[in-house]
N, C-alpha and C. Protein backbone atom coordinates (compact mmCIF):
# COMPACT_ATOMS: atom_id res chain seq x y z
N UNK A 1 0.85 -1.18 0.00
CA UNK A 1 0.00 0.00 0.00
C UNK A 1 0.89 1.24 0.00
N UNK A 2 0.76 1.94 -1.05
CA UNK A 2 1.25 3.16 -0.96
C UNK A 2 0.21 4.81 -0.60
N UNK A 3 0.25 5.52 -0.39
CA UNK A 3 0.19 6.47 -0.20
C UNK A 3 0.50 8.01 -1.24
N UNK A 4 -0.19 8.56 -1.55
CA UNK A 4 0.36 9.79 -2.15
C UNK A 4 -0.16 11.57 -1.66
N UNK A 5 0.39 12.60 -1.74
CA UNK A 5 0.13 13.17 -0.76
C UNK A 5 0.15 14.32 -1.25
N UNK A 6 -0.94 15.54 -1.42
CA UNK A 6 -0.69 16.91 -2.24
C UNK A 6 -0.44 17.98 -1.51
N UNK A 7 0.62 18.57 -1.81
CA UNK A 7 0.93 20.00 -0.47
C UNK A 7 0.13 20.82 -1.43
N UNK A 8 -0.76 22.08 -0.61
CA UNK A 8 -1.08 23.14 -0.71
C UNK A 8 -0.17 23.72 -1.47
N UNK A 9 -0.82 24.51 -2.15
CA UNK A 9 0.14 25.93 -3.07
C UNK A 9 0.77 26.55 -2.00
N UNK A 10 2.64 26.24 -2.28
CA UNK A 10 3.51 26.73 -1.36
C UNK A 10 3.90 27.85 -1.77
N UNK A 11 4.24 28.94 -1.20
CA UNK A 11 4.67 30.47 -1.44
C UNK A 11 4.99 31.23 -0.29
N UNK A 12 6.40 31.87 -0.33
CA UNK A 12 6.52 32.64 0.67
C UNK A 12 7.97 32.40 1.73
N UNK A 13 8.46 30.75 1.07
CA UNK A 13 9.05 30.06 1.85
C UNK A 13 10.70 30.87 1.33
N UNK A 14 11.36 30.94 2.24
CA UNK A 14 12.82 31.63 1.82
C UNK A 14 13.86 30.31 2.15
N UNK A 15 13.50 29.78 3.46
CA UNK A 15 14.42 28.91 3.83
C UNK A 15 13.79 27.08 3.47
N UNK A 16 15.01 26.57 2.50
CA UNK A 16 14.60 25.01 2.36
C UNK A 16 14.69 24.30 3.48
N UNK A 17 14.93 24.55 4.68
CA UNK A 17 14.15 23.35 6.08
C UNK A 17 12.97 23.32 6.25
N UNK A 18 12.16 24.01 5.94
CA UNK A 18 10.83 24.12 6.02
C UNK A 18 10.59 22.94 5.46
N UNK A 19 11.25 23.00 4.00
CA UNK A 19 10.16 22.06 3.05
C UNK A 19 11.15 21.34 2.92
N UNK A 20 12.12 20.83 3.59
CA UNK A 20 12.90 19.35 3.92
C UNK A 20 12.08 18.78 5.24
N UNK A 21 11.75 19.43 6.36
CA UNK A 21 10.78 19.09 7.04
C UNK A 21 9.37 18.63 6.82
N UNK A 22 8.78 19.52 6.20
CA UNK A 22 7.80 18.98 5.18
C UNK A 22 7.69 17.73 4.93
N UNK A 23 8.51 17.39 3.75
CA UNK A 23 8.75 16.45 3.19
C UNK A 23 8.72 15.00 3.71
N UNK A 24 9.96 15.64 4.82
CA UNK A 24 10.49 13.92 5.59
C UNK A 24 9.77 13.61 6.27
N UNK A 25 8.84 14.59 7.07
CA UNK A 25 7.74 14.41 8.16
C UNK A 25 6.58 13.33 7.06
N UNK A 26 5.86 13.81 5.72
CA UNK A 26 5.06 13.08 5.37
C UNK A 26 5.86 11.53 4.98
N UNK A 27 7.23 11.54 4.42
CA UNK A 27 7.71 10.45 4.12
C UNK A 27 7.95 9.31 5.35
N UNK A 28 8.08 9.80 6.20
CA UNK A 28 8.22 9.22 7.79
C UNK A 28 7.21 8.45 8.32
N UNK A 29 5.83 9.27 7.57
CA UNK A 29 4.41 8.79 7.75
C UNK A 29 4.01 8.05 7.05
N UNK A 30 4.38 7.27 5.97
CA UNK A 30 4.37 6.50 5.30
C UNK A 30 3.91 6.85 3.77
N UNK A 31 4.17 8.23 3.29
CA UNK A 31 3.59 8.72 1.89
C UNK A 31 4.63 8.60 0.89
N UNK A 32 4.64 8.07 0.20
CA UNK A 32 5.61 7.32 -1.04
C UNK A 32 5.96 8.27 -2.07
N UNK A 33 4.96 9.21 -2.06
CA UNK A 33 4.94 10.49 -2.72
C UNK A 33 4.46 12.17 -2.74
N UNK A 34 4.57 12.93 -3.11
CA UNK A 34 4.23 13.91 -2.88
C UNK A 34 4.10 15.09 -4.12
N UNK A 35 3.29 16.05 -4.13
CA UNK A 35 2.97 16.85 -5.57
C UNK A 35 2.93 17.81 -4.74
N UNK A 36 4.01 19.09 -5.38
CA UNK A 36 4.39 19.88 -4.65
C UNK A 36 3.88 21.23 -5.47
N UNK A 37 2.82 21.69 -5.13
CA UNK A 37 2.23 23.42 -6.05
C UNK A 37 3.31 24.32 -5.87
N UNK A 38 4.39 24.66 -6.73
CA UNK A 38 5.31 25.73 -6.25
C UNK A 38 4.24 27.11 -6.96
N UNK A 39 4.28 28.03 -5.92
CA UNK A 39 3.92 29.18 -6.11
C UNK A 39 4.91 30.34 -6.30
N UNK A 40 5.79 30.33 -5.83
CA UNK A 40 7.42 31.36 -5.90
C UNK A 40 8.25 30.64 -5.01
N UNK A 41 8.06 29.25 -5.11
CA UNK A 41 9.49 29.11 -4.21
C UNK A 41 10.72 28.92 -5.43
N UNK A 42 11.20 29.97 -6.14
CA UNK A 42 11.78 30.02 -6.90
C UNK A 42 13.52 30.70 -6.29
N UNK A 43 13.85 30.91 -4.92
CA UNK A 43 15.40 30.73 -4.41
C UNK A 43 15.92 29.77 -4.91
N UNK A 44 17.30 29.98 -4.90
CA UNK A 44 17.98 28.75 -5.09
C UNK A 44 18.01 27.45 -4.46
N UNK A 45 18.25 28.23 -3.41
CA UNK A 45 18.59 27.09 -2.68
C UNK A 45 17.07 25.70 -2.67
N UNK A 46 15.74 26.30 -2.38
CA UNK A 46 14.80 26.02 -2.59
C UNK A 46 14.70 24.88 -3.86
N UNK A 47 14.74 25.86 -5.09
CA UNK A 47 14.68 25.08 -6.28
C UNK A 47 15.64 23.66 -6.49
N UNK A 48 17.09 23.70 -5.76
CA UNK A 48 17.75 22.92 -5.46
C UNK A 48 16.97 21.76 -4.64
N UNK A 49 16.72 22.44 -3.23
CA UNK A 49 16.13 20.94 -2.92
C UNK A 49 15.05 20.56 -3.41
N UNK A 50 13.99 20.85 -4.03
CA UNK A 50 13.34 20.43 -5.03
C UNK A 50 13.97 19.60 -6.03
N UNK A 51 14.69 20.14 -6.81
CA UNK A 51 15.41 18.78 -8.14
C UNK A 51 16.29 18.02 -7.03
N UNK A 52 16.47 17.92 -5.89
CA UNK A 52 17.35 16.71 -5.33
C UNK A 52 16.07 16.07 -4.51
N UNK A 53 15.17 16.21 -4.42
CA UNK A 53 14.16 15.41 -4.68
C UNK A 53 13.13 14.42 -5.40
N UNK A 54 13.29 15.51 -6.95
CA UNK A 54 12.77 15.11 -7.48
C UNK A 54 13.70 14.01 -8.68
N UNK A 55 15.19 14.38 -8.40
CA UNK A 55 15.59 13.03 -9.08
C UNK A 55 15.64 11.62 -8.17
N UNK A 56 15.26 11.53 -6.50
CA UNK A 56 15.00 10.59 -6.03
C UNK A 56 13.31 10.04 -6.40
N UNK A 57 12.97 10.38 -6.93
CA UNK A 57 11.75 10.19 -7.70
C UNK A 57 10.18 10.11 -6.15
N UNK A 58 11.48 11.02 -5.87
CA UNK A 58 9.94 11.75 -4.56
C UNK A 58 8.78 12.40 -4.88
N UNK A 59 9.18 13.59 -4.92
CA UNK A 59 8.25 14.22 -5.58
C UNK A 59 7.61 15.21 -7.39
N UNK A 60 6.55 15.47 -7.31
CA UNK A 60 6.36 16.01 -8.45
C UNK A 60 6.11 17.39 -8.46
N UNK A 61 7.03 18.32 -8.81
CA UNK A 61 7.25 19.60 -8.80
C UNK A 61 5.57 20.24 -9.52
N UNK A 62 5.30 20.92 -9.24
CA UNK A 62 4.40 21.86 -10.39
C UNK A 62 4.39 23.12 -10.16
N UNK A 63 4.41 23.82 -11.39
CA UNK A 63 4.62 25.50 -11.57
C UNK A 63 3.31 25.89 -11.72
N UNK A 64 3.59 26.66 -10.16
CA UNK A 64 2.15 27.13 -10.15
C UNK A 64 1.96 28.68 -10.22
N UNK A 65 3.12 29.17 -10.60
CA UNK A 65 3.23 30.46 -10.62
C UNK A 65 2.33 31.29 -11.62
N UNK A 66 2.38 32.74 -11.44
CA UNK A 66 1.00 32.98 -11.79
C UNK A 66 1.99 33.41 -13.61
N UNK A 67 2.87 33.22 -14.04
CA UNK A 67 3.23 32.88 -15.43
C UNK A 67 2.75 31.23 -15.90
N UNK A 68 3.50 30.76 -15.20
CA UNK A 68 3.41 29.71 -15.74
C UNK A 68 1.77 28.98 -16.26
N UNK A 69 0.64 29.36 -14.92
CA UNK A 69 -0.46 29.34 -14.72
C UNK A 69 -1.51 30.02 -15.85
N UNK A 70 -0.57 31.05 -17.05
CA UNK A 70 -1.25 31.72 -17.35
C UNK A 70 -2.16 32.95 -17.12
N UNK A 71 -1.87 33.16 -16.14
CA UNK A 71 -2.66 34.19 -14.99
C UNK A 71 -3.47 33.40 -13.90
N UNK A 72 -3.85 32.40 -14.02
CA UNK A 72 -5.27 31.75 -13.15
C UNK A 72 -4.77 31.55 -11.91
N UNK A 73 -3.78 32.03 -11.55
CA UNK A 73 -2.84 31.99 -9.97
C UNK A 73 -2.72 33.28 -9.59
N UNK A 74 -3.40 34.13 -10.47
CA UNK A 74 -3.32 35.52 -9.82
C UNK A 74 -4.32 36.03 -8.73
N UNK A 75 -3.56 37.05 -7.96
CA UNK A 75 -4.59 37.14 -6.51
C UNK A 75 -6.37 37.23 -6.56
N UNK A 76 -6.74 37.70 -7.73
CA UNK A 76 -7.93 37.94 -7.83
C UNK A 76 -8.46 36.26 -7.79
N UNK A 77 -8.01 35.20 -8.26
CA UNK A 77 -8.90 33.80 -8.40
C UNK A 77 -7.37 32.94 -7.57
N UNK A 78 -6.53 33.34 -6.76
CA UNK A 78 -5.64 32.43 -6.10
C UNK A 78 -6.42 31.28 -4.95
N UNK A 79 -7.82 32.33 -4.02
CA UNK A 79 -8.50 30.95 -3.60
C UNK A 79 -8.63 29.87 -4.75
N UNK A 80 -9.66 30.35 -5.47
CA UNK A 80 -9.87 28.99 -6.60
C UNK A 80 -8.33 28.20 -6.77
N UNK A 81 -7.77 28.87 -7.16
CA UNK A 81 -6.60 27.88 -7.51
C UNK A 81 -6.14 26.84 -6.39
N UNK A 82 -6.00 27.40 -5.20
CA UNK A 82 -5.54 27.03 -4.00
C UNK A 82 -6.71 25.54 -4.20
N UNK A 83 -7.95 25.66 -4.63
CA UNK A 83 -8.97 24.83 -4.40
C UNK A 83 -8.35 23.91 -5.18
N UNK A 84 -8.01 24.11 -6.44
CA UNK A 84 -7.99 23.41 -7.69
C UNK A 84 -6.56 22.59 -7.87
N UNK A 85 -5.65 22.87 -7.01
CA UNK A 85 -4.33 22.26 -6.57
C UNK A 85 -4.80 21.45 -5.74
N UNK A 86 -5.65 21.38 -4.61
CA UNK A 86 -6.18 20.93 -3.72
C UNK A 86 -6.96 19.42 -4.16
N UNK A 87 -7.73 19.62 -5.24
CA UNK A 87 -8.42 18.47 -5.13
C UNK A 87 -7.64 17.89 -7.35
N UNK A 88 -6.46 18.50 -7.70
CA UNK A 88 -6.19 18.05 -8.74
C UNK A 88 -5.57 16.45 -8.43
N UNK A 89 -4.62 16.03 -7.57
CA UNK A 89 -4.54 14.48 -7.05
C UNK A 89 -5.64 13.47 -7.18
């Protein structure tokens, strides 16, 4: 039995312990995977531990930024989106 696990649209985060904590805390719990809404966690260091994640074939990055999104991540409809990250798993 595996497990898979969707984080909320993340944004805001400067420091990668957060979301190494994150991470290991759900992996600890037995979730095999994880789909990660990046909203601007676009630091380096950040984006780093992201691809050293995601070549352990942890998790699945997604650009949720309000380019990438096309606009539909912009503040005026970001609840909706927040919804729509939420129940896309």
């Amino acid at each position: 039995l595996s497990a898979v696990h969707c984080m909320c649209p993340a944004y805001g985060l400067k420091e990668p312990h957060w979301l190494i904590e994150y991470i290991e805390h759900h992996l600890a719990a037995g979730v095999s995977h994880l789909h990660v809404y990046d909203f601007n966690l676009h630091e380096l260091r950040l984006q780093s531990t992201i691809q050293e994640y995601q070549k352990q074939g942890v998790i699945t990055n997604h650009d949720w930024s309000v380019k990438a999104s096309g606009g539909y991540t912009n503040r005026v409809a970001y609840e909706h989106a927040k919804w729509a990250a939420s129940t896309d798993c």
